[in-house]
Structures are given as C-alpha cells and as structure tokens.
N, C-alpha and C. Protein backbone atom coordinates (compact mmCIF):
# COMPACT_ATOMS: atom_id res chain seq x y z
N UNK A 1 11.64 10.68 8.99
CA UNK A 1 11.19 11.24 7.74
C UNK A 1 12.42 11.43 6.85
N UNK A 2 12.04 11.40 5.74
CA UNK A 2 13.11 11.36 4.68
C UNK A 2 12.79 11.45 3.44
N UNK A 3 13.56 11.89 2.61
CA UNK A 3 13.50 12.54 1.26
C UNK A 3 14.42 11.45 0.39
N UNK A 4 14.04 10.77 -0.72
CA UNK A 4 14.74 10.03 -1.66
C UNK A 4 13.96 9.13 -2.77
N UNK A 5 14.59 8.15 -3.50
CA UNK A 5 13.84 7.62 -5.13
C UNK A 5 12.91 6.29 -4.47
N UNK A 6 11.58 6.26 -4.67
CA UNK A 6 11.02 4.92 -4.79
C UNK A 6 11.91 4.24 -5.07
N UNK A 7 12.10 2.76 -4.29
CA UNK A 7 12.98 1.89 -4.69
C UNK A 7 12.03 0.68 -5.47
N UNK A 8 10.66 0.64 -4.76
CA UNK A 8 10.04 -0.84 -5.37
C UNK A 8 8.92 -0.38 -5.86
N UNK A 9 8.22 -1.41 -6.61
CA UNK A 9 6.86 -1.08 -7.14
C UNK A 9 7.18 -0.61 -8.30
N UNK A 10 5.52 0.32 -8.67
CA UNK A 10 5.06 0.75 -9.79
C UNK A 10 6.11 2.36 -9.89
N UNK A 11 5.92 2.72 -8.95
CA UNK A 11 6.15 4.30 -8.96
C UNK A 11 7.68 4.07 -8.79
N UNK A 12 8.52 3.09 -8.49
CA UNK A 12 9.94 2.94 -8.61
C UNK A 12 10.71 4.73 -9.26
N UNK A 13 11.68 5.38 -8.67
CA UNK A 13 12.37 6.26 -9.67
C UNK A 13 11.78 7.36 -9.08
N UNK A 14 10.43 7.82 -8.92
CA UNK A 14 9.88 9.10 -8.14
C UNK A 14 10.10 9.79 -7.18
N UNK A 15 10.69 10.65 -7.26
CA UNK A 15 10.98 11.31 -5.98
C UNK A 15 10.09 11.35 -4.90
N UNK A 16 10.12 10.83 -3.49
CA UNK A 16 9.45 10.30 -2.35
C UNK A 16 10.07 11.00 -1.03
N UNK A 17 8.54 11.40 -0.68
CA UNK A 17 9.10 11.85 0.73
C UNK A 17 8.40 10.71 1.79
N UNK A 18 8.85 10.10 2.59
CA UNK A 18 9.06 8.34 3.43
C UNK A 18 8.72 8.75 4.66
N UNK A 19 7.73 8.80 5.61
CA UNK A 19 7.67 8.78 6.92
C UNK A 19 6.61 7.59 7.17
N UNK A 20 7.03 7.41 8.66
CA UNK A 20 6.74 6.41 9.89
C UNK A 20 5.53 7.18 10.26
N UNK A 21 4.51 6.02 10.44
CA UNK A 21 2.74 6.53 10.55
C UNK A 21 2.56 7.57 11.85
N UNK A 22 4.33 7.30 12.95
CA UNK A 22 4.11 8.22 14.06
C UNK A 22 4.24 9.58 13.93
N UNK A 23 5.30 9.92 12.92
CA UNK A 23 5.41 10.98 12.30
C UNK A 23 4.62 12.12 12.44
N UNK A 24 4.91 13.39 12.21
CA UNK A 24 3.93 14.39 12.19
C UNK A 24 3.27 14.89 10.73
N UNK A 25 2.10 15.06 9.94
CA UNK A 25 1.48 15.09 9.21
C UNK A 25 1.85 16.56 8.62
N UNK A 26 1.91 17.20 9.59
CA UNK A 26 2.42 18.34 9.50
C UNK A 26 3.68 19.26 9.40
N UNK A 27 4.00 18.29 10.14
CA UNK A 27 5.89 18.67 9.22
C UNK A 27 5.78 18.18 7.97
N UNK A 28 5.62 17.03 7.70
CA UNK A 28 5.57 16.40 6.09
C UNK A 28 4.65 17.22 5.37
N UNK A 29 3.85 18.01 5.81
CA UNK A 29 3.17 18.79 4.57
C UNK A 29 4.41 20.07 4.33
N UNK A 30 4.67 20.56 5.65
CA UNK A 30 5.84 21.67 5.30
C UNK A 30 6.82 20.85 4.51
N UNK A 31 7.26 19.94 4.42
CA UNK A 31 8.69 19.86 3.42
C UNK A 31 8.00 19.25 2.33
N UNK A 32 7.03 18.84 2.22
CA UNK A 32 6.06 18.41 0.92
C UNK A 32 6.38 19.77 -0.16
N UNK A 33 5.77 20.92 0.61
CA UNK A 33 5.54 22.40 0.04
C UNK A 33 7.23 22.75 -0.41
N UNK A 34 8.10 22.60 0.02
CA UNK A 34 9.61 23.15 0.45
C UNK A 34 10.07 22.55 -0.91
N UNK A 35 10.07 21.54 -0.85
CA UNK A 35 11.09 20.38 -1.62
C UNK A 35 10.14 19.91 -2.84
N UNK A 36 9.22 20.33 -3.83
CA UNK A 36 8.22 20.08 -4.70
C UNK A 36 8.46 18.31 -4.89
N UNK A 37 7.90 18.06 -4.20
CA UNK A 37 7.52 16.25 -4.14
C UNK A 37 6.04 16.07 -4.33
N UNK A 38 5.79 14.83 -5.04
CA UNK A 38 4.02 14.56 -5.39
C UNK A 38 3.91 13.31 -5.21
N UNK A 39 4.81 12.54 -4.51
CA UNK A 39 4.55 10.85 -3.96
C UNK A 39 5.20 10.88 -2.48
N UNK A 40 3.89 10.55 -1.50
CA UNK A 40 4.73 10.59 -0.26
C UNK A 40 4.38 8.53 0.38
N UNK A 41 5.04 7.79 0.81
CA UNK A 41 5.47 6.84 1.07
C UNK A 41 4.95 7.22 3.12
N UNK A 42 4.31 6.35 3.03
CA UNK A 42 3.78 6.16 4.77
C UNK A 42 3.77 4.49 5.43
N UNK A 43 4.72 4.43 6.20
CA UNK A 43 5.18 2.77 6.99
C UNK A 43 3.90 2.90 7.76
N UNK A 44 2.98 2.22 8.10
CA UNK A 44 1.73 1.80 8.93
C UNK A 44 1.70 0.70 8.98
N UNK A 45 3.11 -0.49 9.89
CA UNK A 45 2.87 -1.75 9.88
C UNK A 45 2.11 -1.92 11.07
N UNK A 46 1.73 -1.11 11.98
CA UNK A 46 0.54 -1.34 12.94
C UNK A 46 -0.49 -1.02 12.64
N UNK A 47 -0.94 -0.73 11.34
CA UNK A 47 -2.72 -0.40 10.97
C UNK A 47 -2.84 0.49 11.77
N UNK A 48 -2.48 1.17 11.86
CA UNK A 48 -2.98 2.90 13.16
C UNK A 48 -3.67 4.14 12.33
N UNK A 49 -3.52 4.14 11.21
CA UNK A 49 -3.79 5.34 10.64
C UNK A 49 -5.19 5.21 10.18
N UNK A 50 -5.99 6.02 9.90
CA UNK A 50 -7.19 6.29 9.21
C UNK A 50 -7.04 6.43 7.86
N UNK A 51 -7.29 5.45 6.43
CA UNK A 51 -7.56 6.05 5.56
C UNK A 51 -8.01 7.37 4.69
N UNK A 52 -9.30 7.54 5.78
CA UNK A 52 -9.93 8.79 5.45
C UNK A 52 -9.06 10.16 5.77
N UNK A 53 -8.63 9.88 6.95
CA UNK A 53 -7.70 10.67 7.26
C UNK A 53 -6.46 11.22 6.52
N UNK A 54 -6.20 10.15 6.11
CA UNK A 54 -4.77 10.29 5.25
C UNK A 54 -5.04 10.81 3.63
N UNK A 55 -6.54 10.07 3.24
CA UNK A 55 -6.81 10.97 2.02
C UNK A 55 -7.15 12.46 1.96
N UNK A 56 -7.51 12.71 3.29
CA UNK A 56 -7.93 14.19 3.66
C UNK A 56 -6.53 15.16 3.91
N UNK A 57 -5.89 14.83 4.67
CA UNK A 57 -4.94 15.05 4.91
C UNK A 57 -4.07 15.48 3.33
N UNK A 58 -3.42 14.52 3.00
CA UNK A 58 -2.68 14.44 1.70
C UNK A 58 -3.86 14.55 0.21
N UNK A 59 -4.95 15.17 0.41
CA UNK A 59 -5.76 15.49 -0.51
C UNK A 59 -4.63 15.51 -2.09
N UNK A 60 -3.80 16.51 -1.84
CA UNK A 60 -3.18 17.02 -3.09
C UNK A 60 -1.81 15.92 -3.50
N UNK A 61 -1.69 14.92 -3.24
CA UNK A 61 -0.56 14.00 -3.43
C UNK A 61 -0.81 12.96 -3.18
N UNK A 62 -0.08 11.87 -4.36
CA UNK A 62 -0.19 10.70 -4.24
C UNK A 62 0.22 9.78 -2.94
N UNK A 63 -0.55 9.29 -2.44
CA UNK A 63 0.45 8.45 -1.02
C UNK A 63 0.21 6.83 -1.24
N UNK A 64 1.26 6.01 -1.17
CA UNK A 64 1.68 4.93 -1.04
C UNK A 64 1.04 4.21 0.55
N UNK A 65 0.75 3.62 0.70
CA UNK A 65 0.42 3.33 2.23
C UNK A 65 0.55 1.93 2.59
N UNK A 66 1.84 1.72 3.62
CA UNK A 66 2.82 -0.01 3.21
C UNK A 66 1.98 0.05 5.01
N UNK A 67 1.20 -1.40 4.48
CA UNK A 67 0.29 -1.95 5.84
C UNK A 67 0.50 -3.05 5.58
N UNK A 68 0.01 -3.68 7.03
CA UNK A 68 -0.13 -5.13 7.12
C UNK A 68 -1.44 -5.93 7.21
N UNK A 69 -2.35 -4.88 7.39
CA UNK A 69 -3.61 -5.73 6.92
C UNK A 69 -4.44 -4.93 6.31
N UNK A 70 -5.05 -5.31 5.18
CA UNK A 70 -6.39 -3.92 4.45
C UNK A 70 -7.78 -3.98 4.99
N UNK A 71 -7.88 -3.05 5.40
CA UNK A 71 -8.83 -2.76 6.64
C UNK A 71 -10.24 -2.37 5.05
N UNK A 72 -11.57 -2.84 5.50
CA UNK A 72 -12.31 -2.40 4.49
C UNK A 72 -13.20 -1.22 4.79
N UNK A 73 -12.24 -0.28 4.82
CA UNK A 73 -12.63 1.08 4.75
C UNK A 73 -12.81 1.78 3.68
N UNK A 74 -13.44 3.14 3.75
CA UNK A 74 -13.50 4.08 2.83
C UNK A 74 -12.22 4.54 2.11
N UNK A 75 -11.44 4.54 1.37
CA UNK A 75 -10.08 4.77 0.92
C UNK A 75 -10.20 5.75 -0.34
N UNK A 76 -9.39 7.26 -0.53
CA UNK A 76 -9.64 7.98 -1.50
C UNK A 76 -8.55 7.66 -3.10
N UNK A 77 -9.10 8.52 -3.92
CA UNK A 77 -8.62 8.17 -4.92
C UNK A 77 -6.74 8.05 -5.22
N UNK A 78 -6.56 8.84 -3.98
CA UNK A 78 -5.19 9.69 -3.67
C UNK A 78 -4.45 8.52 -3.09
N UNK A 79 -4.91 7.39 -2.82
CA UNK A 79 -4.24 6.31 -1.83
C UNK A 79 -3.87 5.30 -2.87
N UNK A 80 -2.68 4.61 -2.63
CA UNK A 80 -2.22 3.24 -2.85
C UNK A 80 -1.59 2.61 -1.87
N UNK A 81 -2.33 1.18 -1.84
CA UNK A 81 -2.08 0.23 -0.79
C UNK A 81 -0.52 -0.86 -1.76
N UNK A 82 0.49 -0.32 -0.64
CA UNK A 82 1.43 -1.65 -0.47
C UNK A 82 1.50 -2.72 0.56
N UNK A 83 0.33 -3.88 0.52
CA UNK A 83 0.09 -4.69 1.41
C UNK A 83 1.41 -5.59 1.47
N UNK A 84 1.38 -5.51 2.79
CA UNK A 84 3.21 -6.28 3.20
C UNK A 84 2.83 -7.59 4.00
N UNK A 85 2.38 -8.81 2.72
CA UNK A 85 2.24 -10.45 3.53
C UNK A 85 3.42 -10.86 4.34
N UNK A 86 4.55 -10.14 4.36
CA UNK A 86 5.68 -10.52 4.94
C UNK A 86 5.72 -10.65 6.17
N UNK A 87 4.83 -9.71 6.99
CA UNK A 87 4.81 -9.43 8.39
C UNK A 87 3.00 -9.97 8.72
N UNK A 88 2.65 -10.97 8.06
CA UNK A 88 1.03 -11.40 8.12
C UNK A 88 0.42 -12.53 8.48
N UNK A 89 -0.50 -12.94 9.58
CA UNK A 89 -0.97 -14.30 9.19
C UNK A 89 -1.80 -15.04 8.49
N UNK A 90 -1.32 -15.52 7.76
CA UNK A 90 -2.42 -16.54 6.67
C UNK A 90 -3.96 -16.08 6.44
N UNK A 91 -4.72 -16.28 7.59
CA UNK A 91 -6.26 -15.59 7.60
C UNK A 91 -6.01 -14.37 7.03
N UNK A 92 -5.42 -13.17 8.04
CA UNK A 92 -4.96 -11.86 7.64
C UNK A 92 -4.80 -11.06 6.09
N UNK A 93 -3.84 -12.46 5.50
CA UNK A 93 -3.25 -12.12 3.96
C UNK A 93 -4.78 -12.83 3.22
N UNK A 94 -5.37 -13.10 3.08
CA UNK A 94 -6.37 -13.40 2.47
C UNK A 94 -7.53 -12.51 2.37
N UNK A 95 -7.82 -12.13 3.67
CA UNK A 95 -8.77 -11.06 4.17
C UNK A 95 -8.54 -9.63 3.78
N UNK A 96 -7.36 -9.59 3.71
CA UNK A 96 -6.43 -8.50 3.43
C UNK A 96 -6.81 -8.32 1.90
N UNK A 97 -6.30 -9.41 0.92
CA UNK A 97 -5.81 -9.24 -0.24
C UNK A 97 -6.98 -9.07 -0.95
N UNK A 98 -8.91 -9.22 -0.48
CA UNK A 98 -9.87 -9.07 -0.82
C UNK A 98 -10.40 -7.50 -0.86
N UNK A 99 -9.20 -6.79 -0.25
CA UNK A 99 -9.63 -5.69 0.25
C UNK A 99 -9.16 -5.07 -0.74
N UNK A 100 -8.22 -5.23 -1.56
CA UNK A 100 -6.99 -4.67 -2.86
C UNK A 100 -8.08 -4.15 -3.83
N UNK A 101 -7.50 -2.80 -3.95
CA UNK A 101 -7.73 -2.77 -6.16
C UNK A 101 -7.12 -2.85 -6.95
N UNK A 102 -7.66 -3.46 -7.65
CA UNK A 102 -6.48 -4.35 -8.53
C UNK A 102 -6.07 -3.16 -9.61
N UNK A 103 -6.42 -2.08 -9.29
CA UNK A 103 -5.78 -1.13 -10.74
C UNK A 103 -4.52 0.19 -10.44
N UNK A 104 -4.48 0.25 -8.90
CA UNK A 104 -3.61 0.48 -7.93
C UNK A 104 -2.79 -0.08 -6.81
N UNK A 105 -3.21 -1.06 -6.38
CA UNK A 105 -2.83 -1.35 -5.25
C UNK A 105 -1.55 -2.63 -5.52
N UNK A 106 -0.89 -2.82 -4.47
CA UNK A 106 0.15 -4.40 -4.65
C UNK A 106 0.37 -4.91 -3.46
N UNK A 107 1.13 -5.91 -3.89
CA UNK A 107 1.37 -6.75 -2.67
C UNK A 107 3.21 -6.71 -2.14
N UNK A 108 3.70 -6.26 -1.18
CA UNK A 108 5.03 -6.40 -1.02
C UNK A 108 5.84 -7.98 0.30
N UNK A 109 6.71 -8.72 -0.15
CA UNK A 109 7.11 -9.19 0.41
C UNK A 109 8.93 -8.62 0.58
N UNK A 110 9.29 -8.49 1.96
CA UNK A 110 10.65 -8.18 2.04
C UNK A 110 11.32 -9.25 2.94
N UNK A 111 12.81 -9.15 2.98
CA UNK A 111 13.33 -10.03 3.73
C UNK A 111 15.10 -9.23 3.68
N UNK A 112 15.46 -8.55 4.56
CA UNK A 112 16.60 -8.22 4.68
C UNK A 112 17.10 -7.15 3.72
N UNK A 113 16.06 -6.25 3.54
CA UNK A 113 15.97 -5.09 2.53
C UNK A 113 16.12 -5.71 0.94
N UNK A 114 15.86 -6.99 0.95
CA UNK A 114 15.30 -7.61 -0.97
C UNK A 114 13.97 -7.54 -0.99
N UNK A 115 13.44 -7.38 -1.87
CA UNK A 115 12.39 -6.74 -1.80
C UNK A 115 11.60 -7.56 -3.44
N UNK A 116 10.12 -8.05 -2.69
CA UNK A 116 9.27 -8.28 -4.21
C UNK A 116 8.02 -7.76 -3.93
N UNK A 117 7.54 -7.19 -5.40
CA UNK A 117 6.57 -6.38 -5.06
C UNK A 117 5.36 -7.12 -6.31
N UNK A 118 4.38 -6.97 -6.35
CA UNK A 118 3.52 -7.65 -6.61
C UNK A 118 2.27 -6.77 -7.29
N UNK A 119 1.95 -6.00 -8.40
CA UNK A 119 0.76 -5.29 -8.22
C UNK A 119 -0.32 -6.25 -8.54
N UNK A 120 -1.50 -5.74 -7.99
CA UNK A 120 -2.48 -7.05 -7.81
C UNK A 120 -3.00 -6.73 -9.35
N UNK A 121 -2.77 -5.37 -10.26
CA UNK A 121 -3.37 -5.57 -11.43
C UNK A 121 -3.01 -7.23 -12.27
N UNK A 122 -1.86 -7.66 -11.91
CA UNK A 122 -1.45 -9.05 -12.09
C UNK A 122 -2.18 -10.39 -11.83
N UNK A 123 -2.68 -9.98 -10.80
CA UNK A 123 -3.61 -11.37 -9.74
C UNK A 123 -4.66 -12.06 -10.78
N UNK A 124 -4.18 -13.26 -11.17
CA UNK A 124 -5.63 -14.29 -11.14
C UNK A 124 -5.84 -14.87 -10.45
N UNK A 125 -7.64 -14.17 -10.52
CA UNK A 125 -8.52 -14.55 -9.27
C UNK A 125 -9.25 -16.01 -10.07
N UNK A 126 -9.39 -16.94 -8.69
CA UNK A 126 -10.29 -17.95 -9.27
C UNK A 126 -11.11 -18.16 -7.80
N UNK A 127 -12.59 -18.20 -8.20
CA UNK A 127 -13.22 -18.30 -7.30
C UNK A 127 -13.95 -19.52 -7.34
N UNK A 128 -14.61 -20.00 -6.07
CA UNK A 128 -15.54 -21.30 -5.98
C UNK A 128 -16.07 -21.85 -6.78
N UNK A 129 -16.81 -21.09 -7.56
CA UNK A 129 -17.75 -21.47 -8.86
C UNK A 129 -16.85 -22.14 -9.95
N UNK A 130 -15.56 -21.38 -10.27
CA UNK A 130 -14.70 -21.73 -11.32
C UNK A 130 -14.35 -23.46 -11.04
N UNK A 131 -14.51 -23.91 -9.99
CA UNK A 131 -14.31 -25.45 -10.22
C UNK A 131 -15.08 -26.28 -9.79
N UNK A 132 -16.36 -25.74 -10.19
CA UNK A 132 -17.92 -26.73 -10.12
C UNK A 132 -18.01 -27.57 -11.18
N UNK A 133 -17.06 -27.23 -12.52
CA UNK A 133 -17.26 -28.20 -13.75
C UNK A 133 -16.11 -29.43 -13.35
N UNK A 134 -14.97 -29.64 -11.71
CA UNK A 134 -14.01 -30.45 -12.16
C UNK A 134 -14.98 -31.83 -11.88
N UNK A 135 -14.39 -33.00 -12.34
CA UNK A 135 -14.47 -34.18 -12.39
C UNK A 135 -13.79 -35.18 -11.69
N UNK A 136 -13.95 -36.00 -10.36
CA UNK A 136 -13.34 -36.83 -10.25
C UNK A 136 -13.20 -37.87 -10.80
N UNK A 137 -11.93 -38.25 -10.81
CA UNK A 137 -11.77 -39.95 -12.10
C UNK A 137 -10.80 -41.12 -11.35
C-alpha cells in the first residue's frame, strides 16, 4: 500500500492511495480517513475481487480498478475500470472491452513501467451491420 500522484490516465496528478487486491480493505480505509485522499487505485491482475464489494466497501471514494479481464457484473457508480490488454488473451481483450463504459472506463497497455492509456470514451465502435453496404469489385 502506498500513498502518491496518479501517474496515467484521466485522473493523472490526484492524490492516490495504490494497494494490491491482497491488501487489507481496512487498513486502506484507516489511512483513507488519516491522509484526506478521494481516489484510491486497486491492482486486481487476478480478477479476485468483487465489484460489488469494492463499490460497497469504498462507497465514499472514487476507485480506479486495473484488471485483466471485465467480468459482466454489477459495477457501482464509484468504480473505474483500467482494463490492462497487456497481460490478456485476444478472446479475453475483446470480451473484456464489451464490458467497458465508455464515459469512465480505459484501456491500459504497459511495458517496463511506459505506460499507454486509452479511455474508451475515444473508441470507435463499428459493428457487423456497418459493413452490409461494402461491395465486392
């Protein structure tokens, strides 16, 4: 656990408190309270955590939540997904990226602490239908 500035994304600059999904929920609410922070940052590259949980939990603060696959669960208003294709397989990142809202959520790729981040408010979508008018010639 740790205390310091968003480095990527939207919320970049915000003071962030950063723990590992093994972490205790409960210490991080005590230094949540201690240290006046309102963006907390949660690593869940094993999908272990409960959404619901974590919106319940962190009711009163924004949380970031860096996964590797978007599970299509119930997710509260309090959550943003940083989906990480970096650590994903192909099926996965697709399945995944259907799961996004596009008015919060992004996509992160890293590689040796460089870092690109992606918010899906960006994404054009084109679906099946969109190329029923092409033409072969």
């Amino acid at each position: 656990m740790k205390i310091g500035l968003e480095a990527e994304g939207r919320l970049k600059g915000i003071k962030t408190l950063f723990i590992e999904a093994h972490e205790s929920f409960l210490k991080a609410l005590e230094v949540l309270k201690d240290k006046g922070i309102g963006h907390i940052y949660i690593s869940d590259q094993r999908n272990l955590l409960s959404y619901a949980e974590i919106t319940y939990v962190f009711r009163d603060y924004h949380v970031t939540l860096d996964i590797t696959r978007v599970k299509d669960d119930w997710i509260g208003d309090n959550i943003s997904i940083m989906f990480r294709v970096d650590l994903c397989l192909k099926e996965a990142i697709y399945n995944s990226i259907l799961n996004l809202k596009s008015e919060r959520d992004q996509i992160k790729i890293e590689k040796d602490r460089h870092v690109f981040v992606f918010p899906m408010n960006c994404a054009m979508i084109a679906i099946p239908d969109d190329f029923a008018g092409d033409v072969e010639v």
